[in-house]
N, C-alpha and C. Protein backbone atom coordinates (compact mmCIF):
# COMPACT_ATOMS: atom_id res chain seq x y z
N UNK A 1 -28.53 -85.55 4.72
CA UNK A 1 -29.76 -86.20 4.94
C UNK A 1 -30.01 -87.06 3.71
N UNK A 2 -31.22 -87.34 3.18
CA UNK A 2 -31.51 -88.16 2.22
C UNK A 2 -30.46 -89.54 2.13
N UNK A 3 -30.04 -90.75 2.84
CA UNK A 3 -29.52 -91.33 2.18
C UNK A 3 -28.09 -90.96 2.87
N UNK A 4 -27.64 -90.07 2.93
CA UNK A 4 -26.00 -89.38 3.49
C UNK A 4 -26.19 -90.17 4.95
N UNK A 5 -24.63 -90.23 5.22
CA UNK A 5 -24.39 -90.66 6.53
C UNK A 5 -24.00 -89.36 7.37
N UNK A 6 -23.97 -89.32 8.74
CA UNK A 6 -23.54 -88.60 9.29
C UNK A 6 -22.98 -89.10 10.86
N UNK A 7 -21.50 -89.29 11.28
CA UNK A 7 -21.25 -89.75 12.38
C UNK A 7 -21.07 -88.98 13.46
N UNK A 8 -21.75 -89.95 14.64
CA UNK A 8 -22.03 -88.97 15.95
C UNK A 8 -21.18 -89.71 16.59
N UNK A 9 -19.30 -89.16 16.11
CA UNK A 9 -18.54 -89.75 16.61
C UNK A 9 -17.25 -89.11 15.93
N UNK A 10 -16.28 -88.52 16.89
CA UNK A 10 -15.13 -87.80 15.96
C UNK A 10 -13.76 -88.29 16.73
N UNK A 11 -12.89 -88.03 15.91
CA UNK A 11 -11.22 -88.68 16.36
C UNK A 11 -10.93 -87.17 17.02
N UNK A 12 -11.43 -86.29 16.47
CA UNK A 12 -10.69 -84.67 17.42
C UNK A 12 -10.12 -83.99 16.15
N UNK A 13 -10.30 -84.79 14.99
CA UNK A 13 -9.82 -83.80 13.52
C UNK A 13 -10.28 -82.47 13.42
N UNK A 14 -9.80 -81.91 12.76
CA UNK A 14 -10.31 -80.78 12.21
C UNK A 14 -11.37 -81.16 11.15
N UNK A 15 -10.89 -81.66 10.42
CA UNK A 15 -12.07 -82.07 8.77
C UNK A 15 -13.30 -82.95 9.81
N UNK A 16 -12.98 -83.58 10.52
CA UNK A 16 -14.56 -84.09 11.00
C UNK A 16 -14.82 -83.63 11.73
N UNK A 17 -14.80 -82.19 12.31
CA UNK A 17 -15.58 -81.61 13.73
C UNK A 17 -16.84 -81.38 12.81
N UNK A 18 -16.77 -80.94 11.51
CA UNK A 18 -17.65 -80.42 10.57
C UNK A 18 -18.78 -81.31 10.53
N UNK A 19 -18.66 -82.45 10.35
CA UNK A 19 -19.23 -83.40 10.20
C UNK A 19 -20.09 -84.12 11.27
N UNK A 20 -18.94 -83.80 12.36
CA UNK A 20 -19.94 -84.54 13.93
C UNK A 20 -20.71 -83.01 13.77
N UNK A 21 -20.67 -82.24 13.85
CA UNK A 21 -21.52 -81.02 14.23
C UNK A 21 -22.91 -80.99 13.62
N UNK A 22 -22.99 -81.34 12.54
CA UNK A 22 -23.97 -81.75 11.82
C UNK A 22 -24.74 -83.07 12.22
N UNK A 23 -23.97 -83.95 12.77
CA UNK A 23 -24.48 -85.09 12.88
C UNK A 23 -25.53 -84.53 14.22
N UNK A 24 -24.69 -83.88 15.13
CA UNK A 24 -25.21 -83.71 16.51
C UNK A 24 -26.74 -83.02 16.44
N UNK A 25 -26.50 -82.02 15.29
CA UNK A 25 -27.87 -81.10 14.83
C UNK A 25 -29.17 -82.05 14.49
N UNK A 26 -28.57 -82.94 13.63
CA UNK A 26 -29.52 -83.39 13.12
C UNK A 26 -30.28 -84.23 14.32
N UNK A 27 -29.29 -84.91 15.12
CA UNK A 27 -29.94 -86.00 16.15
C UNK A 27 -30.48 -85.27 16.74
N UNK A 28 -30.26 -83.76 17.57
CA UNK A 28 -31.08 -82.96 17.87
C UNK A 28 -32.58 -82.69 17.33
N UNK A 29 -32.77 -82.49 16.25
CA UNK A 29 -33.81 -82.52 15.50
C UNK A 29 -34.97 -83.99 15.40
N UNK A 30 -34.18 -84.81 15.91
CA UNK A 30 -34.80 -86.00 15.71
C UNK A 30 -35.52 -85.98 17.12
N UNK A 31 -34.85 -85.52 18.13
CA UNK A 31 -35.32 -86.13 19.37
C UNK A 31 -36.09 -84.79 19.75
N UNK A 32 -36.17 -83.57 18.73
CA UNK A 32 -36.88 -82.88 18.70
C UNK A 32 -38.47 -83.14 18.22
N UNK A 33 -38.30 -83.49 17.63
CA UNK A 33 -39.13 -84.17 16.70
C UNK A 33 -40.54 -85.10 17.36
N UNK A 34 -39.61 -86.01 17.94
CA UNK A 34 -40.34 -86.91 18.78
C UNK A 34 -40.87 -85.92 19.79
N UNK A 35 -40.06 -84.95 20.57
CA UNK A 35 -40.90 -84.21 21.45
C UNK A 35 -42.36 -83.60 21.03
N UNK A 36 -42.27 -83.38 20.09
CA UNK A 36 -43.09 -82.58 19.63
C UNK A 36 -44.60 -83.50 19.54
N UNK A 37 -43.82 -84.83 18.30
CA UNK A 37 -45.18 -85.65 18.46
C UNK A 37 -45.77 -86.02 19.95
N UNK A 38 -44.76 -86.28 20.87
CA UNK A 38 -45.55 -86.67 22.56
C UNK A 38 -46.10 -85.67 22.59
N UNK A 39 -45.83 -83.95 22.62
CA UNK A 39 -46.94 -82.78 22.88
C UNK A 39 -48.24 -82.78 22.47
N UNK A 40 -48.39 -83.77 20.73
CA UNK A 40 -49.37 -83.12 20.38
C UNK A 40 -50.61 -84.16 21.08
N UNK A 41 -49.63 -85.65 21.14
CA UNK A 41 -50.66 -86.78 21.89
C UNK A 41 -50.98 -86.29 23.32
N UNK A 42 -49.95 -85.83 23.70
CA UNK A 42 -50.31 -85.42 25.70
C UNK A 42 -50.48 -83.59 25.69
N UNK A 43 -51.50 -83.10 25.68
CA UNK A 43 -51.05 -81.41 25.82
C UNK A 43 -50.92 -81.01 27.00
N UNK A 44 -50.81 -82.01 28.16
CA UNK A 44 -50.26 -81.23 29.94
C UNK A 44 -48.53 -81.38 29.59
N UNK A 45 -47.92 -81.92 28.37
CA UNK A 45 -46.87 -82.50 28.40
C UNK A 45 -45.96 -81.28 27.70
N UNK A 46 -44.69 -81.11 28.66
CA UNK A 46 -44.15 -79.59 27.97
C UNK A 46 -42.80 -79.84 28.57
N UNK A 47 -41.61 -80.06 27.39
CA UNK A 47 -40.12 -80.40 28.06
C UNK A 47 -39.56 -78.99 28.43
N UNK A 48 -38.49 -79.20 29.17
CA UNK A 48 -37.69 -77.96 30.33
C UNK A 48 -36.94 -77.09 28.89
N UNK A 49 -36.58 -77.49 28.16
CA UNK A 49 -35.66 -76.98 27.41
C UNK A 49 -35.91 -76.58 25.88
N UNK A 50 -36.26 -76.06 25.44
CA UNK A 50 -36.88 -75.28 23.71
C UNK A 50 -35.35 -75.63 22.96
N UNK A 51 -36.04 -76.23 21.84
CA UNK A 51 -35.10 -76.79 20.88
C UNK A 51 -35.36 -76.19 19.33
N UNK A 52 -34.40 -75.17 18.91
CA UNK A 52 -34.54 -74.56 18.00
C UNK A 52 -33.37 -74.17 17.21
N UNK A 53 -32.86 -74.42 15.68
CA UNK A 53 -31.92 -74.40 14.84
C UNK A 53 -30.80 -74.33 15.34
N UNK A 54 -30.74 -76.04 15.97
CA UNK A 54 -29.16 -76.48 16.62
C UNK A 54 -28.45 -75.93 17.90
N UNK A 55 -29.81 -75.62 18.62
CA UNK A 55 -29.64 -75.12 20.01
C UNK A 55 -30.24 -75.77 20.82
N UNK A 56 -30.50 -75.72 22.21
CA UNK A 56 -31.30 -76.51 23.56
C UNK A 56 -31.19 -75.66 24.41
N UNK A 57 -32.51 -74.86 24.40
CA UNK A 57 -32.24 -74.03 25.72
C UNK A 57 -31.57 -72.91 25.70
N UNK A 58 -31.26 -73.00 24.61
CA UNK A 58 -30.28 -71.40 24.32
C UNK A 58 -28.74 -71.79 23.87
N UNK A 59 -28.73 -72.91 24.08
CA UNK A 59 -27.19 -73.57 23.88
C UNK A 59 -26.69 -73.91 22.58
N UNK A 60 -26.09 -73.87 21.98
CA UNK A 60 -25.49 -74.40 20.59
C UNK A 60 -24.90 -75.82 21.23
N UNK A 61 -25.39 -77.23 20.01
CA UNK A 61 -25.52 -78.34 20.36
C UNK A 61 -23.64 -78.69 19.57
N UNK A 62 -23.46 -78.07 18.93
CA UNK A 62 -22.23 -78.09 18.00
C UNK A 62 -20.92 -78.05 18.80
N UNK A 63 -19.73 -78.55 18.98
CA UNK A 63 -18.65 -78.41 19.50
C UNK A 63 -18.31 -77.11 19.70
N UNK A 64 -17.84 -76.44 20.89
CA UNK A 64 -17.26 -74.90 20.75
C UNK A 64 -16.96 -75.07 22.18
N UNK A 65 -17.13 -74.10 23.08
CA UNK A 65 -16.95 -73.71 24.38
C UNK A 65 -17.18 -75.25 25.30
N UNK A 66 -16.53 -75.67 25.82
CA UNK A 66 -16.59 -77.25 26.36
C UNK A 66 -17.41 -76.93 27.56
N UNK A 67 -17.72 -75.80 28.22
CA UNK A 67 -18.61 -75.73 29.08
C UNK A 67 -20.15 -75.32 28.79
N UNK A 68 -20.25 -74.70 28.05
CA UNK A 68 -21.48 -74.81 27.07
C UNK A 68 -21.87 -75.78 26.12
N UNK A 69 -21.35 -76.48 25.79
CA UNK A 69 -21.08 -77.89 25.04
C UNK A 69 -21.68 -79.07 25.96
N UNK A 70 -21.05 -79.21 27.18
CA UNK A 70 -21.30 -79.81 28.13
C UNK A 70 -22.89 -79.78 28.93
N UNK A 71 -23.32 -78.38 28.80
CA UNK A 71 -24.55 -78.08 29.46
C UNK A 71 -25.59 -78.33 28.12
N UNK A 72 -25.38 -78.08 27.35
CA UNK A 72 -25.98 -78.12 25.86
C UNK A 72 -26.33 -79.65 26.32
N UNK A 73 -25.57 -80.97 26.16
CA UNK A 73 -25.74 -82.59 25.97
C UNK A 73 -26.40 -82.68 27.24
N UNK A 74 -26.33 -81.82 28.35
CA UNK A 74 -27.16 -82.40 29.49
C UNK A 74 -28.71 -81.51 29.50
N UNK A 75 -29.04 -80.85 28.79
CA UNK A 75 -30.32 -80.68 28.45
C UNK A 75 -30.98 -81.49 27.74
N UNK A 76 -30.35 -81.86 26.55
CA UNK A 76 -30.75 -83.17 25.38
C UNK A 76 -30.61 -84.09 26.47
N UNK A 77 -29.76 -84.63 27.14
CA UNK A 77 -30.24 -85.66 28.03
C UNK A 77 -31.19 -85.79 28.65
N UNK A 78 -31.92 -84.56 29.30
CA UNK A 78 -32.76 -84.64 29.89
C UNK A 78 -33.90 -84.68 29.00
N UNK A 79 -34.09 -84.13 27.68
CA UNK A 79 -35.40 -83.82 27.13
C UNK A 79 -35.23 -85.34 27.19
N UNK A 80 -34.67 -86.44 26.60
CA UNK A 80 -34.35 -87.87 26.55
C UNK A 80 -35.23 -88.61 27.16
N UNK A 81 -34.55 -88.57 28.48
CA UNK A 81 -34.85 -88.84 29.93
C UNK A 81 -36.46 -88.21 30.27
N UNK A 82 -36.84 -87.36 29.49
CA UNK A 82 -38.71 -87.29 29.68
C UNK A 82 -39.14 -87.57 28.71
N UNK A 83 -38.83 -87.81 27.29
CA UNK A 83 -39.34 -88.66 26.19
C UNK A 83 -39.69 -90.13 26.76
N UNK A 84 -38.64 -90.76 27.26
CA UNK A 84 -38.42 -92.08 27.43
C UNK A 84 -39.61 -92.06 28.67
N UNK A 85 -39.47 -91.26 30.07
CA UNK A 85 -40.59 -91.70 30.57
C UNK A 85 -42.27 -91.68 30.43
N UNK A 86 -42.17 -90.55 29.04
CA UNK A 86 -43.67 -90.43 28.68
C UNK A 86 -43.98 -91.63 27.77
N UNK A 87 -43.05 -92.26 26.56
CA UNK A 87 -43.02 -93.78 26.50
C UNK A 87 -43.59 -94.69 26.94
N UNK A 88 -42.82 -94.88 28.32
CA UNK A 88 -42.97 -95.58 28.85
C UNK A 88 -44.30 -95.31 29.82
N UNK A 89 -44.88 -94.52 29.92
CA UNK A 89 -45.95 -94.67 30.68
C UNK A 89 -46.70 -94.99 29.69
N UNK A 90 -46.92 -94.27 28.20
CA UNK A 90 -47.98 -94.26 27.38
C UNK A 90 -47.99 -95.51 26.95
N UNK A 91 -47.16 -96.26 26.34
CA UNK A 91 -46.67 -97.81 26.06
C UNK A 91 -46.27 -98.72 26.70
């Protein structure tokens, strides 16, 4: 953080799974983040999926099990996908 890069993007290395994993957390956190501020502006407003220390829903957001991995990015998609339409209604 501070200044550090972090890519949400890996060749399949070993030395950078470390690195996307972190990246993924953090973007997690970001779009956590934003959820949170839409809650506090809208309080009928409440996403499907609880986002808590690099999880969604219960899922670890980090590379591991490709089928949990997989369900993990389609929860973040969706919290997304209701960020963007509360956005867009509010703006």
């Amino acid at each position: 953080m501070c200044g550090k890069e972090y890519s949400l993007y890996s060749d399949g290395g070993m030395f950078r799974r470390r690195g996307f994993n972190q990246a993924m957390i953090l973007f997690l956190e970001c779009v956590d983040d934003a959820g949170r501020r839409a809650m506090k502006e809208e309080l009928l407003l409440k996403f499907p999926y609880k986002v808590e220390r690099g999880k969604i829903g219960g899922l670890p957001i980090s590379l591991g099990n490709d089928e949990q991995w997989t369900r993990a990015l389609k929860y973040m998609l969706t919290h997304l996908k209701w960020l963007l339409a509360w956005i867009s209604k509010r703006y």
